[in-house]
Protein backbone atom coordinates (compact mmCIF):
# COMPACT_ATOMS: atom_id res chain seq x y z
CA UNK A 1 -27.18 12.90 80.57
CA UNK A 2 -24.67 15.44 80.87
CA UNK A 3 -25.07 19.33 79.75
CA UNK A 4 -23.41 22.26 80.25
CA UNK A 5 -25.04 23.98 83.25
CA UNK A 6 -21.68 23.52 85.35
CA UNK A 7 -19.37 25.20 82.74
CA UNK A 8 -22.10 28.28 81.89
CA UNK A 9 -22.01 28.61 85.39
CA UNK A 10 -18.54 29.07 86.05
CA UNK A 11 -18.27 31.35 82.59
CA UNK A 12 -21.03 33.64 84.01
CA UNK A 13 -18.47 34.85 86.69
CA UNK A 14 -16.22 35.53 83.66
CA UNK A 15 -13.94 32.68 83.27
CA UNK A 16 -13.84 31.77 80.08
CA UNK A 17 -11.63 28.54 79.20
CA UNK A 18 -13.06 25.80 82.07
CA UNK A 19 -11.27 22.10 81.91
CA UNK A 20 -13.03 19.45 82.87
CA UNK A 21 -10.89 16.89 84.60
CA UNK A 22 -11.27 13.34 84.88
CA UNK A 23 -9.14 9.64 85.44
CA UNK A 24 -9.71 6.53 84.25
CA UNK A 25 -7.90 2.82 85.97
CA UNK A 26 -8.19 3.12 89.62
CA UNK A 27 -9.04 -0.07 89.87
CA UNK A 28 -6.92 -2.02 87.65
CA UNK A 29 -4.03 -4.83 88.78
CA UNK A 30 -2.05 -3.44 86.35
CA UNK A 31 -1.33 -0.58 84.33
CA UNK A 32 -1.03 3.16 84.65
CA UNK A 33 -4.10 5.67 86.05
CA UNK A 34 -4.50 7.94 82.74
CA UNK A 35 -6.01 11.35 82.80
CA UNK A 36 -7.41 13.78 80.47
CA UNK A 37 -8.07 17.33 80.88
CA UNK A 38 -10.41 18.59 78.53
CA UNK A 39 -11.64 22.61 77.68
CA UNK A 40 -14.52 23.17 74.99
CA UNK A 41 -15.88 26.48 73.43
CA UNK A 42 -17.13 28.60 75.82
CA UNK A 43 -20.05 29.67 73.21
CA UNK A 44 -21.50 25.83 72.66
CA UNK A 45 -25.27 26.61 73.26
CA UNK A 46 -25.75 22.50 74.28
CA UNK A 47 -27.62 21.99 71.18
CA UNK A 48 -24.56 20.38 69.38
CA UNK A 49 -24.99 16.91 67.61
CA UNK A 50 -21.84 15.93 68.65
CA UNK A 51 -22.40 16.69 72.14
CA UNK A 52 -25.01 14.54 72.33
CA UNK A 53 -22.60 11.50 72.10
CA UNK A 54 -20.92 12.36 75.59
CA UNK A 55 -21.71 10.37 78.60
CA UNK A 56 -19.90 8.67 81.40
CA UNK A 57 -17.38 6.26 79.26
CA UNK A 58 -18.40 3.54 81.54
CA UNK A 59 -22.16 3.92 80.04
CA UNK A 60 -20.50 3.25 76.41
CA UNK A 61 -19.75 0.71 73.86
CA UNK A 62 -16.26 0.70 73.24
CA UNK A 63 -17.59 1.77 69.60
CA UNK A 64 -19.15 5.08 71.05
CA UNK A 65 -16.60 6.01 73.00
CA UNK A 66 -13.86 5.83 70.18
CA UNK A 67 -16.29 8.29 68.21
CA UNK A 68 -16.68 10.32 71.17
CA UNK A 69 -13.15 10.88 71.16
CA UNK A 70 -12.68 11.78 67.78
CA UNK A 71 -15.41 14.43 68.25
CA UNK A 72 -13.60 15.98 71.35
CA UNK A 73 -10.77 15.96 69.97
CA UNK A 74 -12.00 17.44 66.73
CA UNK A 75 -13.97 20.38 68.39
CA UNK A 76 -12.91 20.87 71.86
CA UNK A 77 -10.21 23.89 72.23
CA UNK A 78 -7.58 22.22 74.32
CA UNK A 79 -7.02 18.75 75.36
CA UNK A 80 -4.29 17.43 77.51
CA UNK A 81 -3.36 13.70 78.69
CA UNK A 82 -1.53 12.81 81.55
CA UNK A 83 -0.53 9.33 83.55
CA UNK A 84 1.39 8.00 86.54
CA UNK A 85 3.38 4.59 85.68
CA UNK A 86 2.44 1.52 88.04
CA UNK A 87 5.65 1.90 89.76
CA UNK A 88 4.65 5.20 91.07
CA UNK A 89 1.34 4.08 91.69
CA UNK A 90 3.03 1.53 94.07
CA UNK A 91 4.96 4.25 95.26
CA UNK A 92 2.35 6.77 95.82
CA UNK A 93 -0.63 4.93 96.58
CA UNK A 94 -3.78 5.05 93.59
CA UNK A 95 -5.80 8.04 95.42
CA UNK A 96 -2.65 10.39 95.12
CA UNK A 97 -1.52 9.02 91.62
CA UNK A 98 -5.05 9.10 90.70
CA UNK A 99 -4.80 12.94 91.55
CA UNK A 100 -1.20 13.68 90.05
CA UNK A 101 -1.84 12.40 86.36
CA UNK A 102 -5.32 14.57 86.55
CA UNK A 103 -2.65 17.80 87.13
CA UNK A 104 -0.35 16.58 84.35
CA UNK A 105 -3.08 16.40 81.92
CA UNK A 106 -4.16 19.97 82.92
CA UNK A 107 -0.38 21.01 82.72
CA UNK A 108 -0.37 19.43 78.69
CA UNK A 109 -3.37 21.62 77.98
CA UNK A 110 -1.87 24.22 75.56
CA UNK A 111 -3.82 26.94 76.97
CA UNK A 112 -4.19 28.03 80.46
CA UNK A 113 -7.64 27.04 82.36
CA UNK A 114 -9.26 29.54 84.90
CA UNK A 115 -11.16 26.82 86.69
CA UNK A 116 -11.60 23.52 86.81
CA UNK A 117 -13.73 21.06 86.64
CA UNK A 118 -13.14 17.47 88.17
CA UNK A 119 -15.13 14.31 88.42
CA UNK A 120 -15.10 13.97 91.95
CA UNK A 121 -11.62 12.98 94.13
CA UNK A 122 -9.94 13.86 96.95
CA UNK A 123 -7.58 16.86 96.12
CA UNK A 124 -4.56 18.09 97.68
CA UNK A 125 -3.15 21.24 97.12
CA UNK A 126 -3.93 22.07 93.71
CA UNK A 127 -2.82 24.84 92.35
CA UNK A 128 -6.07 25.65 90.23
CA UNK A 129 -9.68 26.72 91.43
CA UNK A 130 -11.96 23.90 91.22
CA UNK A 131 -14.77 22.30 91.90
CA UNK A 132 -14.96 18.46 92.80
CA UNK A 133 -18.73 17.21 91.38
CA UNK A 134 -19.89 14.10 92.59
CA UNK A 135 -20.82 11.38 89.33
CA UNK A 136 -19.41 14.37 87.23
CA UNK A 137 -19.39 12.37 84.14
CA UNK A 138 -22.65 11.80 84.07
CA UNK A 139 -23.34 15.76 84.73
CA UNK A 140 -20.60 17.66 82.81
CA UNK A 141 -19.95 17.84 79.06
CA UNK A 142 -16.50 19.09 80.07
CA UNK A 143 -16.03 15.91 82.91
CA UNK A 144 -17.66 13.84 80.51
CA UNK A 145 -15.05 14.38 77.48
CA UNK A 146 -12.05 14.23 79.03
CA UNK A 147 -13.24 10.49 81.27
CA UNK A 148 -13.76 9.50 77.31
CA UNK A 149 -10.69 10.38 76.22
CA UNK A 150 -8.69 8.77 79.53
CA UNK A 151 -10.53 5.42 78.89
CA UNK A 152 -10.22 5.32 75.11
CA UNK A 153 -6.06 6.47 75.59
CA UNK A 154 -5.66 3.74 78.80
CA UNK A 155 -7.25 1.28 76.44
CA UNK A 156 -5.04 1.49 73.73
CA UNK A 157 -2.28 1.38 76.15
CA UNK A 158 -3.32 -1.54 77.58
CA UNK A 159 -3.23 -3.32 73.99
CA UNK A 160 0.13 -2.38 73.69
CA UNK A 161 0.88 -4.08 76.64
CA UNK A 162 -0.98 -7.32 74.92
CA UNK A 163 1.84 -7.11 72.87
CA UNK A 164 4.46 -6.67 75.15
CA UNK A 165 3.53 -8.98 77.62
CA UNK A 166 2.17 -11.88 76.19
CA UNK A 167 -0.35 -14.42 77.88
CA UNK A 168 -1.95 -12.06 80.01
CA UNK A 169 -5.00 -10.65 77.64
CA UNK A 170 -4.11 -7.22 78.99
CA UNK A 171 -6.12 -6.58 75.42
CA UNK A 172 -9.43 -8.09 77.20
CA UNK A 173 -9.42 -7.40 80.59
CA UNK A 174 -7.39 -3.74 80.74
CA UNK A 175 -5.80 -5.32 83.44
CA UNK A 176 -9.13 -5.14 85.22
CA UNK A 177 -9.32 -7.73 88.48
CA UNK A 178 -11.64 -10.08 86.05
CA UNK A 179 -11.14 -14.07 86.51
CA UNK A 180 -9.59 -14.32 83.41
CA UNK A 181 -6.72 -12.20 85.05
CA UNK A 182 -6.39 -13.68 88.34
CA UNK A 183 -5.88 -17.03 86.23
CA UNK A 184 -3.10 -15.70 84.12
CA UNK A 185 -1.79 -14.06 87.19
CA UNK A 186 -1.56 -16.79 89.52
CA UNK A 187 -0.06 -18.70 86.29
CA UNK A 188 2.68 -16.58 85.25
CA UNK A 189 2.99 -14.69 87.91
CA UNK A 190 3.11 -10.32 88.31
CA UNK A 191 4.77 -8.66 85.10
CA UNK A 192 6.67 -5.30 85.30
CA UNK A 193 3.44 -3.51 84.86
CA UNK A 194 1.33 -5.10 87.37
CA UNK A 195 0.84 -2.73 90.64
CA UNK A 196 2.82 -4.80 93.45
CA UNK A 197 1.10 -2.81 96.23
CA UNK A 198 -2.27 -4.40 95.39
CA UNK A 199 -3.22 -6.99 97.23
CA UNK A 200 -4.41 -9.41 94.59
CA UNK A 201 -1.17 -8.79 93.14
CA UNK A 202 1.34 -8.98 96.44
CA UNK A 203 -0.13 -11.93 97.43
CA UNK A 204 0.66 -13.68 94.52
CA UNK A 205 3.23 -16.88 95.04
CA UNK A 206 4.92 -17.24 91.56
CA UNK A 207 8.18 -15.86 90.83
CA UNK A 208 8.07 -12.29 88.96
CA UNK A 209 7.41 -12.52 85.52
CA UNK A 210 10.47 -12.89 83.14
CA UNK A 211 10.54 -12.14 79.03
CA UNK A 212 10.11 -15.54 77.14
């Protein structure tokens, strides 16, 4: 379970407002990589009910994380979102896009963060001191919240897209690389959000998908 050892840490050195930083859709065929940026009280003592329903999102019902999210969003000081589309994915390859919507969400926080927090990833020049913490969601209330609120927003996007794109079951799979997906795939062929520089996806043979 996660706590707040990391973030008392960094506030003993006197920095006070601490984001923690984390992505959620790497993997998907399709899609955008969404990222949330998330700074909580500096005085929580760790003994909070509502912390206690943090965790890793992938280590919750869909049920818990939707309440974890209200919570965050409820208490937490700040929270930012940010994403990078599937055609800049395609663009910019997922480790980089993975990377740039972490720094949007940290640039939608309305306040300024001394340091930062980040479930682990490769970073490139960011302009922000940070630390990169191996299986952070599963160690940092701070990492924890915000890879809650990426999954829970990327979700709902996704069953937008259910809408939008019809026969797919983005609403089921989250564009995940699940059978079910590979079947509509290879059926209908890629749609405008599907990530062409995947392989599953490039090596698909039907025509590009066009509205009905």
């Amino acid at each position: 379970m996660p706590d707040l050892s990391l973030e008392s840490e960094i506030h003993n050195r006197g920095v006070q407002l601490v984001a923690g930083v984390d992505e959620a859709g790497r993997g998907p065929l399709a899609g955008p990589v969404v990222a949330a940026a998330v700074i909580l009280p500096p005085d929580l003592t760790g003994d909070e009910t509502w912390l206690q329903l943090l965790d890793d999102s992938k280590k919750l019902t869909s049920t818990k994380r939707e309440r974890a999210v209200e919570m965050v969003r409820q208490y937490a000081l700040a929270v930012g979102v940010g994403l990078v589309s599937p055609q800049d994915i395609d663009q910019m390859g997922i480790g980089h896009a993975a990377f740039v919507a972490m720094l949007r969400a940290v640039r939608q926080l309305p306040l300024e963060p001394g340091h930062l927090l980040l479930d682990f990833i490769h970073v490139r020049d960011c302009p922000y001191t940070y630390d990169a913490i191996v299986k952070g969601d599963s160690l940092s209330y701070s990492i924890a919240a915000a890879s809650n609120i990426a999954k829970v927003t990327r979700d709902w996007l996704m069953i937008e897209a259910d809408n939008t794109y019809p026969g797919y079951n983005f609403a089921q799979h989250k564009g995940y690389p699940t059978k079910a997906h590979f079947d509509r795939l290879n059926e209908l062929g890629p749609c405008p959000i599907h990530r062409r520089s995947f392989a599953p996806v490039a090596r698909t043979s039907m025509a590009p998908y066009t509205s009905r």
